[in-house]
PDB file of N, CA and C in Angstrom:
ATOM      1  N   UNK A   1     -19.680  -5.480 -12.169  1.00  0.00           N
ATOM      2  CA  UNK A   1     -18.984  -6.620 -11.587  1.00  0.00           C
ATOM      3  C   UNK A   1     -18.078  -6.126 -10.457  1.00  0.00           C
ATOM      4  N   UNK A   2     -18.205  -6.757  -9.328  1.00  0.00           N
ATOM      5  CA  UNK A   2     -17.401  -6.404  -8.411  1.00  0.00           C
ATOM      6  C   UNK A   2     -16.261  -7.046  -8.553  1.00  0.00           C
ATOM      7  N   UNK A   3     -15.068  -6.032  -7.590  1.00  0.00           N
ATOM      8  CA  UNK A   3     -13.263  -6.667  -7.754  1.00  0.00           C
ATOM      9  C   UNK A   3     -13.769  -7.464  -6.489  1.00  0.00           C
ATOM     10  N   UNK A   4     -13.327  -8.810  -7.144  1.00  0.00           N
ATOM     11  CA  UNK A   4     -12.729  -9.943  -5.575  1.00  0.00           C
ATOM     12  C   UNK A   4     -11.600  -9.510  -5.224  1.00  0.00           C
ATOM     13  N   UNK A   5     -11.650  -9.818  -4.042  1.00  0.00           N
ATOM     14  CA  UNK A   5     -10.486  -9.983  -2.906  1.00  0.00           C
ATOM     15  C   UNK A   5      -9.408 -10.844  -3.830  1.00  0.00           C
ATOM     16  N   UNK A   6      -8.530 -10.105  -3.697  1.00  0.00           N
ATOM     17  CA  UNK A   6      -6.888 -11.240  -4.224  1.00  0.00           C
ATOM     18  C   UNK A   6      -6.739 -11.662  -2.486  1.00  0.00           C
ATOM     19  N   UNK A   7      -6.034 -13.186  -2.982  1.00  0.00           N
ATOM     20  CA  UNK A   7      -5.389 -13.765  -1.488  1.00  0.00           C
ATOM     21  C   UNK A   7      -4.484 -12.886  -1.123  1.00  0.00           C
ATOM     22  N   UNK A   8      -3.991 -12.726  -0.060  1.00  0.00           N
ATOM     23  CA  UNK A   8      -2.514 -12.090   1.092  1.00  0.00           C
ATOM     24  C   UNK A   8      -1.348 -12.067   0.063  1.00  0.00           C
ATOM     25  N   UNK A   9      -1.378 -12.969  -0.529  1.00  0.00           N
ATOM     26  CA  UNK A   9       0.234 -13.214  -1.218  1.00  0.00           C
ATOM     27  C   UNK A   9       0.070 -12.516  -2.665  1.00  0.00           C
ATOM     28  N   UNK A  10      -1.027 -12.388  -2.771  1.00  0.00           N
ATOM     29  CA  UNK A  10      -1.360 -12.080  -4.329  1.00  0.00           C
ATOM     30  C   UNK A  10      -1.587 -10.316  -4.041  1.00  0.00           C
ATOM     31  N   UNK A  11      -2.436 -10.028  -2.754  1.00  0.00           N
ATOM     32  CA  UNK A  11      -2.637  -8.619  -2.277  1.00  0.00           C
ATOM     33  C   UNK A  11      -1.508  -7.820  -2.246  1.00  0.00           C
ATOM     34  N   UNK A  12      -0.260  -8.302  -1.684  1.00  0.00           N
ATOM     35  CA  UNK A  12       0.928  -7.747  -0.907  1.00  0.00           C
ATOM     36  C   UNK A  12       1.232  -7.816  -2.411  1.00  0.00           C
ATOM     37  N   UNK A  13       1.921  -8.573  -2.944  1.00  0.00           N
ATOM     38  CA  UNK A  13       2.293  -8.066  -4.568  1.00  0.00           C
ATOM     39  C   UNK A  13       1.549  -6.951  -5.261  1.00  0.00           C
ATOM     40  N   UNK A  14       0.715  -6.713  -4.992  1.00  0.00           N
ATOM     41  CA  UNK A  14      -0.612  -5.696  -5.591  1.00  0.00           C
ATOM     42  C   UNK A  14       0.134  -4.687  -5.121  1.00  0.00           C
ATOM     43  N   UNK A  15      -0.069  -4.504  -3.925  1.00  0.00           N
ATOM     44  CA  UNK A  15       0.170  -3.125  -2.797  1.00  0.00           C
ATOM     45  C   UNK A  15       1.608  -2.624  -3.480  1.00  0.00           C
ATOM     46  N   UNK A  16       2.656  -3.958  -3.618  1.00  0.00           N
ATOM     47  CA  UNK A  16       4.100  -3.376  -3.862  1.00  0.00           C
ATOM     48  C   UNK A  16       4.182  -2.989  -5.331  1.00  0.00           C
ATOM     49  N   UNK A  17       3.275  -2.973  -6.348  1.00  0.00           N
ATOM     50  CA  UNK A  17       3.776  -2.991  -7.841  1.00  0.00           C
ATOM     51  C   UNK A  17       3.063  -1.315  -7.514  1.00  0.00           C
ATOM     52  N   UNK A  18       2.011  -0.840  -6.310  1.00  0.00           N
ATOM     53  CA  UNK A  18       1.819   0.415  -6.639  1.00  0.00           C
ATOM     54  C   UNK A  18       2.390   1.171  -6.254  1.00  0.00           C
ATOM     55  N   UNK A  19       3.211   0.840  -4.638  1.00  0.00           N
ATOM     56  CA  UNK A  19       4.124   1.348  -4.497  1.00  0.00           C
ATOM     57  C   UNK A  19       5.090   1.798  -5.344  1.00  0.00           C
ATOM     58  N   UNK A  20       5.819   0.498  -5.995  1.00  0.00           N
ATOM     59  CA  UNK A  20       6.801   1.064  -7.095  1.00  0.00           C
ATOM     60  C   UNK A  20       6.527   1.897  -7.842  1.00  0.00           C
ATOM     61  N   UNK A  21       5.317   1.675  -8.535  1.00  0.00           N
ATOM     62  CA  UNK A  21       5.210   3.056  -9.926  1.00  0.00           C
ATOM     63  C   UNK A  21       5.083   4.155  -8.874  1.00  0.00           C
ATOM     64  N   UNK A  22       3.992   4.064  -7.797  1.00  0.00           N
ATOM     65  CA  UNK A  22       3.484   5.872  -7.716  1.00  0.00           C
ATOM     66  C   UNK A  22       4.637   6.498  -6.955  1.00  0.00           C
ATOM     67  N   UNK A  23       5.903   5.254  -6.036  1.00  0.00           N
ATOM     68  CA  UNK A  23       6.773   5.675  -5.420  1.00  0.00           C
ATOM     69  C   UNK A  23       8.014   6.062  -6.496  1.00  0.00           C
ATOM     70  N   UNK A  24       7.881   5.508  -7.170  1.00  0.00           N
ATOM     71  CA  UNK A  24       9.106   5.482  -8.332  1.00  0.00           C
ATOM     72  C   UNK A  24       9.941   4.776  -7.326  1.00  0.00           C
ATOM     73  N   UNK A  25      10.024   3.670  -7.255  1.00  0.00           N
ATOM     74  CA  UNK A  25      11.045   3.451  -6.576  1.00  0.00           C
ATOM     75  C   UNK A  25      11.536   1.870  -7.229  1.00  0.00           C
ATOM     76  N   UNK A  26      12.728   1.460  -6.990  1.00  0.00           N
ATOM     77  CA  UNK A  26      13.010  -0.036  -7.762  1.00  0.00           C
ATOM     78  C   UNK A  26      12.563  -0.718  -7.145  1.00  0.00           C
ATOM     79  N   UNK A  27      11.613  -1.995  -7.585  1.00  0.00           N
ATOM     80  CA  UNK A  27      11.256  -3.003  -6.882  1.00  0.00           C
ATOM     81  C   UNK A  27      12.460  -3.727  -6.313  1.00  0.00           C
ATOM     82  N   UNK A  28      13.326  -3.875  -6.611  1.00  0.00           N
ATOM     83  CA  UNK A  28      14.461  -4.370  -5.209  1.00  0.00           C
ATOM     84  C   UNK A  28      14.598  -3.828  -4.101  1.00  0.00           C
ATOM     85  N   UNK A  29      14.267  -2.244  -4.072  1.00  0.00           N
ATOM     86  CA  UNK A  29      14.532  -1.702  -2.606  1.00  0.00           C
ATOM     87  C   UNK A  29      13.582  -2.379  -1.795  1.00  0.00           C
ATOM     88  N   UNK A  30      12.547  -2.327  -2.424  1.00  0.00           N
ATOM     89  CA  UNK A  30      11.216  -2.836  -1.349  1.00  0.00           C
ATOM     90  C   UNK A  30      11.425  -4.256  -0.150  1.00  0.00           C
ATOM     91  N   UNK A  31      11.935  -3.834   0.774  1.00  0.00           N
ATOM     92  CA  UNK A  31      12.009  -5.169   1.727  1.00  0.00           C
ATOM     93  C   UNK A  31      11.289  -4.935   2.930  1.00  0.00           C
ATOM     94  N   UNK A  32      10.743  -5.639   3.403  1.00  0.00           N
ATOM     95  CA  UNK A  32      10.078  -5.820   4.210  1.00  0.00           C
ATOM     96  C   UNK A  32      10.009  -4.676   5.856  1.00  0.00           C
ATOM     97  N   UNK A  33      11.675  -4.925   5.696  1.00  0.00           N
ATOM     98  CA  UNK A  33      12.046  -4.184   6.623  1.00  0.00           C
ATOM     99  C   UNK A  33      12.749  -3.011   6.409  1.00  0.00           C
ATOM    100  N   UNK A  34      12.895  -2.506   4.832  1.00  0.00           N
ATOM    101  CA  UNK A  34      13.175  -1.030   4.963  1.00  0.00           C
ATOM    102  C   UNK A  34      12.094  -0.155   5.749  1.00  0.00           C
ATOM    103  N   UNK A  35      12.949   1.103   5.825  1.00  0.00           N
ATOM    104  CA  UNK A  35      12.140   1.830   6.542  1.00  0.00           C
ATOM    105  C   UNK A  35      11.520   2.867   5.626  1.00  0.00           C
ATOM    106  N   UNK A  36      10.191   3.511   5.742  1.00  0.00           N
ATOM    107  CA  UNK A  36       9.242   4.375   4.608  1.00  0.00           C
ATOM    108  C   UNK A  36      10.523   5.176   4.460  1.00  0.00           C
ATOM    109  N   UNK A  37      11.242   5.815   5.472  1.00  0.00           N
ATOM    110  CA  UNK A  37      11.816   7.073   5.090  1.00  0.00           C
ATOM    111  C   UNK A  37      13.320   6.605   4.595  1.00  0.00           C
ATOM    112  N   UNK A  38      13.488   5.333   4.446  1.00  0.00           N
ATOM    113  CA  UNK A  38      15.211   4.879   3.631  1.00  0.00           C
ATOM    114  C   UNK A  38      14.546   4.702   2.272  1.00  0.00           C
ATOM    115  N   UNK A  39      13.158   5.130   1.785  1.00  0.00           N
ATOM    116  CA  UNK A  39      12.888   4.436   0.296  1.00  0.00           C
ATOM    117  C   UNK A  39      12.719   6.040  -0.153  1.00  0.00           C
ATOM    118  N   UNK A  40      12.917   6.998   0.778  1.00  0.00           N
ATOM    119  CA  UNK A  40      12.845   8.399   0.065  1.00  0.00           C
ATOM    120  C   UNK A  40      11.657   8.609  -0.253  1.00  0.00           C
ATOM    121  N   UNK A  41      10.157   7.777   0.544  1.00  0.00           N
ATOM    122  CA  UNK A  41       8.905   8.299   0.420  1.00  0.00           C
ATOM    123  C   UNK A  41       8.351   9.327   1.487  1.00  0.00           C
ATOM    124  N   UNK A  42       7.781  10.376   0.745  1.00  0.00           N
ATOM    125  CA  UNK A  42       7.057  11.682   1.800  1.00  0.00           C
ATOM    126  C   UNK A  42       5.574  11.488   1.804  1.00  0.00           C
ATOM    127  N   UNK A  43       5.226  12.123   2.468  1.00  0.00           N
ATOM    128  CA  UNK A  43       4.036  12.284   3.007  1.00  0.00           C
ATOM    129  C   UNK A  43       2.745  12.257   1.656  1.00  0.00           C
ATOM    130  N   UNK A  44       3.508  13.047   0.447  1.00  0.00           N
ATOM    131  CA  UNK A  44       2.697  13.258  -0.814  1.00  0.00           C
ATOM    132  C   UNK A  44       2.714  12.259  -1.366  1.00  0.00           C
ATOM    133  N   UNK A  45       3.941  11.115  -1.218  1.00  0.00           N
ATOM    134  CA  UNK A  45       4.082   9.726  -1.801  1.00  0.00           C
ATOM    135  C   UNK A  45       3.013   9.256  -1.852  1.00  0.00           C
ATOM    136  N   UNK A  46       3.089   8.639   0.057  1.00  0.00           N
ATOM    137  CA  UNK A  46       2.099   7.668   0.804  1.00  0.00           C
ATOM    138  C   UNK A  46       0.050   8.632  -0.019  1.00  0.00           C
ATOM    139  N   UNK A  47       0.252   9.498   0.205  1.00  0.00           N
ATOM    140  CA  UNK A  47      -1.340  10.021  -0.649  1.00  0.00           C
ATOM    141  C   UNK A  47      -1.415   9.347  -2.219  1.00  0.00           C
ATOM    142  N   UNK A  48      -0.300   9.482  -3.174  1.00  0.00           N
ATOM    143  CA  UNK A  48      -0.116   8.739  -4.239  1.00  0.00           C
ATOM    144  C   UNK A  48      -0.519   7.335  -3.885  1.00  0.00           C
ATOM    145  N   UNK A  49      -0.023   6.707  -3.044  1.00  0.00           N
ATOM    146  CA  UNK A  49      -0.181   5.748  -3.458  1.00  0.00           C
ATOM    147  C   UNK A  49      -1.751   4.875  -2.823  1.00  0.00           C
ATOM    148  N   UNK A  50      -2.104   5.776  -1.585  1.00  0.00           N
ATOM    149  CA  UNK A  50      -3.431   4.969  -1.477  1.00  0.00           C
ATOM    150  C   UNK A  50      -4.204   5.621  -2.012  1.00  0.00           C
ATOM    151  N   UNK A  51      -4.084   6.714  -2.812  1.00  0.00           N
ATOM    152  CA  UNK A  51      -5.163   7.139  -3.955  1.00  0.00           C
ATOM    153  C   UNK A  51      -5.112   6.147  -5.482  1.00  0.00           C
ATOM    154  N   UNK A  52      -3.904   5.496  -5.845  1.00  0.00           N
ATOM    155  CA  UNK A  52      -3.776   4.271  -6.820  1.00  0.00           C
ATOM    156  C   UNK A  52      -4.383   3.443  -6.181  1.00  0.00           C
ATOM    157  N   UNK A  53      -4.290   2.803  -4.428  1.00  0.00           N
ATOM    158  CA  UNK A  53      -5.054   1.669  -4.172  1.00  0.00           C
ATOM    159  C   UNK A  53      -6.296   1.970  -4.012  1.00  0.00           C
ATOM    160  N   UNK A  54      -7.105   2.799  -3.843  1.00  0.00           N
ATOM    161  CA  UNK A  54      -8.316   3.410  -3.569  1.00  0.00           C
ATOM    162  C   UNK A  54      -9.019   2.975  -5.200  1.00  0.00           C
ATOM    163  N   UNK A  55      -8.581   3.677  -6.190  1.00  0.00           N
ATOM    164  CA  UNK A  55      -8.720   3.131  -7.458  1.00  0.00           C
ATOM    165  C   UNK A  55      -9.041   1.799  -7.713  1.00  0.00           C
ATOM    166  N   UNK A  56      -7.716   1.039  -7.702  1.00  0.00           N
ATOM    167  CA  UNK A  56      -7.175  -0.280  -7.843  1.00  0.00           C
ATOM    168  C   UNK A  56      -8.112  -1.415  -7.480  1.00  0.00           C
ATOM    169  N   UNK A  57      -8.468  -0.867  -6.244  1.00  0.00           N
ATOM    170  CA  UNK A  57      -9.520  -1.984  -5.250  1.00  0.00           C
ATOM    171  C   UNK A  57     -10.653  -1.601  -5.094  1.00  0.00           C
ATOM    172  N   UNK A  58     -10.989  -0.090  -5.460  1.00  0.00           N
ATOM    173  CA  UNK A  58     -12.504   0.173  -5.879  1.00  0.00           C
ATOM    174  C   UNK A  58     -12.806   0.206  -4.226  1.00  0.00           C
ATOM    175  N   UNK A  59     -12.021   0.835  -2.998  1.00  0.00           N
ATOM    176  CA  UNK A  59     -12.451   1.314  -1.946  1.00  0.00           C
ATOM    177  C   UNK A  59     -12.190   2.478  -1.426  1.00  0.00           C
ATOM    178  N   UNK A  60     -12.730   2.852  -0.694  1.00  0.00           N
ATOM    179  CA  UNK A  60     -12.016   4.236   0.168  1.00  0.00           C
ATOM    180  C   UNK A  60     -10.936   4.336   1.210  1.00  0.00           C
ATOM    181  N   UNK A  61     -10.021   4.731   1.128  1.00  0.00           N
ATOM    182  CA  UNK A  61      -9.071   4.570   2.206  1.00  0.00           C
ATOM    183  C   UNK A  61      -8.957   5.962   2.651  1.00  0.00           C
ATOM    184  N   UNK A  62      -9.265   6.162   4.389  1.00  0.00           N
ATOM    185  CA  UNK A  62      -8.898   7.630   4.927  1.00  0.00           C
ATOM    186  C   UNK A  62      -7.615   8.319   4.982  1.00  0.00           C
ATOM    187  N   UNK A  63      -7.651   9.046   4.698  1.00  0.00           N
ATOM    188  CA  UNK A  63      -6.577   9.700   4.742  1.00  0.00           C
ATOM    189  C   UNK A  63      -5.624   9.887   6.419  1.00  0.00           C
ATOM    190  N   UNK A  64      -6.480   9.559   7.758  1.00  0.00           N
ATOM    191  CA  UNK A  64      -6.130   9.505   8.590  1.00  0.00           C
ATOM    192  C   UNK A  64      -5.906   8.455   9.231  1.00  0.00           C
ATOM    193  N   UNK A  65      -5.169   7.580   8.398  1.00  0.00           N
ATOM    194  CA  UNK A  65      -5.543   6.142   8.935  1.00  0.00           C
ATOM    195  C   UNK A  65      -4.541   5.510   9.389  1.00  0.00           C
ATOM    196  N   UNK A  66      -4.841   4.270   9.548  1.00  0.00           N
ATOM    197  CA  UNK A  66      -3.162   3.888  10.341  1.00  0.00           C
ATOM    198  C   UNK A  66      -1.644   3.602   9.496  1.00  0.00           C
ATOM    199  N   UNK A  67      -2.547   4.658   8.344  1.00  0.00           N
ATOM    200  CA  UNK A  67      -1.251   4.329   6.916  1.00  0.00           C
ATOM    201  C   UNK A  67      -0.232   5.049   7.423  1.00  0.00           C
ATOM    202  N   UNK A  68      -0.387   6.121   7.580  1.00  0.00           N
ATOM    203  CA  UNK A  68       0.551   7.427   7.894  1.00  0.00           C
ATOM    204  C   UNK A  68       1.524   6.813   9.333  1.00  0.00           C
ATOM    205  N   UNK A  69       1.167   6.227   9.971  1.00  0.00           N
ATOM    206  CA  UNK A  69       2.108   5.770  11.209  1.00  0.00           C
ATOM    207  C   UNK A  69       2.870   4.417  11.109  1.00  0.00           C
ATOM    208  N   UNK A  70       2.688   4.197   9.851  1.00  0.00           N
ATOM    209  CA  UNK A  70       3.658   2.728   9.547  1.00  0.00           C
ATOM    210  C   UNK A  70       5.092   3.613   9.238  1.00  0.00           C
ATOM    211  N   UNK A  71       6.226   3.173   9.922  1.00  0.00           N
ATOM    212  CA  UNK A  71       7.484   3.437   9.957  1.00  0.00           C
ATOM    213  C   UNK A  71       8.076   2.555   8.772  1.00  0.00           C
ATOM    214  N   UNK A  72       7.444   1.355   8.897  1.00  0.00           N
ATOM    215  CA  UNK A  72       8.503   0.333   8.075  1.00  0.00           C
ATOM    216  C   UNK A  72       7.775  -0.417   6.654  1.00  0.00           C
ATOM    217  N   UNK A  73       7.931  -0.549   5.590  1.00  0.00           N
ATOM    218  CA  UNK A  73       7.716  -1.488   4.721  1.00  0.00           C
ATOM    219  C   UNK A  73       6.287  -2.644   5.084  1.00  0.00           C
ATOM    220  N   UNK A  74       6.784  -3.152   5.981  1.00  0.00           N
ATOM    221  CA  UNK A  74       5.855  -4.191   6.108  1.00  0.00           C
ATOM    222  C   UNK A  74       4.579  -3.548   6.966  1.00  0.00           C
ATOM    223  N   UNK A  75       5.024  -3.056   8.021  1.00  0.00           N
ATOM    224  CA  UNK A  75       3.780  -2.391   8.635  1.00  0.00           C
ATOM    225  C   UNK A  75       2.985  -1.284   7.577  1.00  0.00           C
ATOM    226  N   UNK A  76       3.374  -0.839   6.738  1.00  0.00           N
ATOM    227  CA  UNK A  76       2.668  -0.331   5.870  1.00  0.00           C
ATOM    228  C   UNK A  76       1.814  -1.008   4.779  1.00  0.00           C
ATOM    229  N   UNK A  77       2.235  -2.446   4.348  1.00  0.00           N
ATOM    230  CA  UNK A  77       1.867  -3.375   3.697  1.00  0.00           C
ATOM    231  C   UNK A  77       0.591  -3.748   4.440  1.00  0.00           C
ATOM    232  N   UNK A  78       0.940  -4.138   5.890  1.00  0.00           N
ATOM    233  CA  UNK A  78      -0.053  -5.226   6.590  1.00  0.00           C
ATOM    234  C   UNK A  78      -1.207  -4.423   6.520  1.00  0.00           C
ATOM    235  N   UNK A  79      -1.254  -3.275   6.694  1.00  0.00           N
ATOM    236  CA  UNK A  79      -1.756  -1.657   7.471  1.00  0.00           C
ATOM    237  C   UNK A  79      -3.234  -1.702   6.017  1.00  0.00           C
ATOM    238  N   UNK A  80      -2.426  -1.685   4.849  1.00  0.00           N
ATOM    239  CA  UNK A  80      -3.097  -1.581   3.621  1.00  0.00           C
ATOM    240  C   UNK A  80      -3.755  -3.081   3.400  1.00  0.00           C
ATOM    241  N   UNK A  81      -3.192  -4.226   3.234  1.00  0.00           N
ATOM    242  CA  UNK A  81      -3.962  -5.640   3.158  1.00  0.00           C
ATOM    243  C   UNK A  81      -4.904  -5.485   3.906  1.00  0.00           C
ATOM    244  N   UNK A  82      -4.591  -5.524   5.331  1.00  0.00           N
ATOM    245  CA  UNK A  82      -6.087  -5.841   5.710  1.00  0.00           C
ATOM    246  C   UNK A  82      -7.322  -5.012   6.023  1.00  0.00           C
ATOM    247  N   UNK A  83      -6.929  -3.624   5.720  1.00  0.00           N
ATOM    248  CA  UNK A  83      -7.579  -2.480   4.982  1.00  0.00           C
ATOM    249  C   UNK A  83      -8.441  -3.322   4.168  1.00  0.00           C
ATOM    250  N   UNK A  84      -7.871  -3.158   2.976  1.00  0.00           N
ATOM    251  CA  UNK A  84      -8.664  -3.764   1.569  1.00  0.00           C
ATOM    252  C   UNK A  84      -9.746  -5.031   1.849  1.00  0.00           C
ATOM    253  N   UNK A  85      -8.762  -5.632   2.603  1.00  0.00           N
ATOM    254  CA  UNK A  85      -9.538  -7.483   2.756  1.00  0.00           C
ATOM    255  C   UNK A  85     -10.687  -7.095   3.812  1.00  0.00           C
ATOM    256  N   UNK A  86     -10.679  -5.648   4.550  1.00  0.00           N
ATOM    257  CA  UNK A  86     -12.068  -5.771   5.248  1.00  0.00           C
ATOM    258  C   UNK A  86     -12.894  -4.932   4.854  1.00  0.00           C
ATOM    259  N   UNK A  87     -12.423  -4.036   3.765  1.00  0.00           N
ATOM    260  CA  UNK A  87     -13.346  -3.285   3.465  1.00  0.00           C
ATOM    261  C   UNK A  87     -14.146  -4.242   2.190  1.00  0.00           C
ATOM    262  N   UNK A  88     -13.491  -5.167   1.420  1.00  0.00           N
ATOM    263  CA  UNK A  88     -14.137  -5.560   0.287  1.00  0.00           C
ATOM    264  C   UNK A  88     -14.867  -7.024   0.729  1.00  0.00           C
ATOM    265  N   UNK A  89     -15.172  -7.553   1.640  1.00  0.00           N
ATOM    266  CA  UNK A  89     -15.908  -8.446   2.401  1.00  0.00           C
ATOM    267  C   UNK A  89     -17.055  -7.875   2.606  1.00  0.00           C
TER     268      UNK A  89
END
């Protein structure tokens, strides 16, 4: 059985509950507009965690991708949604 696509609103909740565990981080910090490096995530984080979404969503995500150049929260979010939403179409 294949994983469906969760909607945007349902995705972005996805993305942030893996953040939290693989980031350890409190789901309150997570705002939109923190920045990757005010949540105290490194480079080994961001691999944690699109190796949980890689899992999660049953796709491949490169390791050279436009994950690594998101500065902020949300650009890292958007970066990963529509990742997922075009690879699983």
């Amino acid at each position: 059985m294949e994983a469906k696509v969760p909607d945007q609103t349902e995705l972005v909740d996805q993305i942030i509950d893996v953040i939290v565990s693989e980031g350890m981080i409190d789901r309150d910090k997570i705002k939109l507009d923190a920045s990757i490096e005010s949540l105290g995530l490194k480079s080994i984080d961001i691999v944690m965690i699109l190796t949980a979404l890689e899992e999660k969503f049953d796709v491949y995500i490169p390791m050279d991708g436009p994950f690594h150049e998101a500065k902020d929260v949300k650009s890292l979010i958007d970066a990963m949604a529509s990742y997922i939403s075009k690879e699983k179409k």
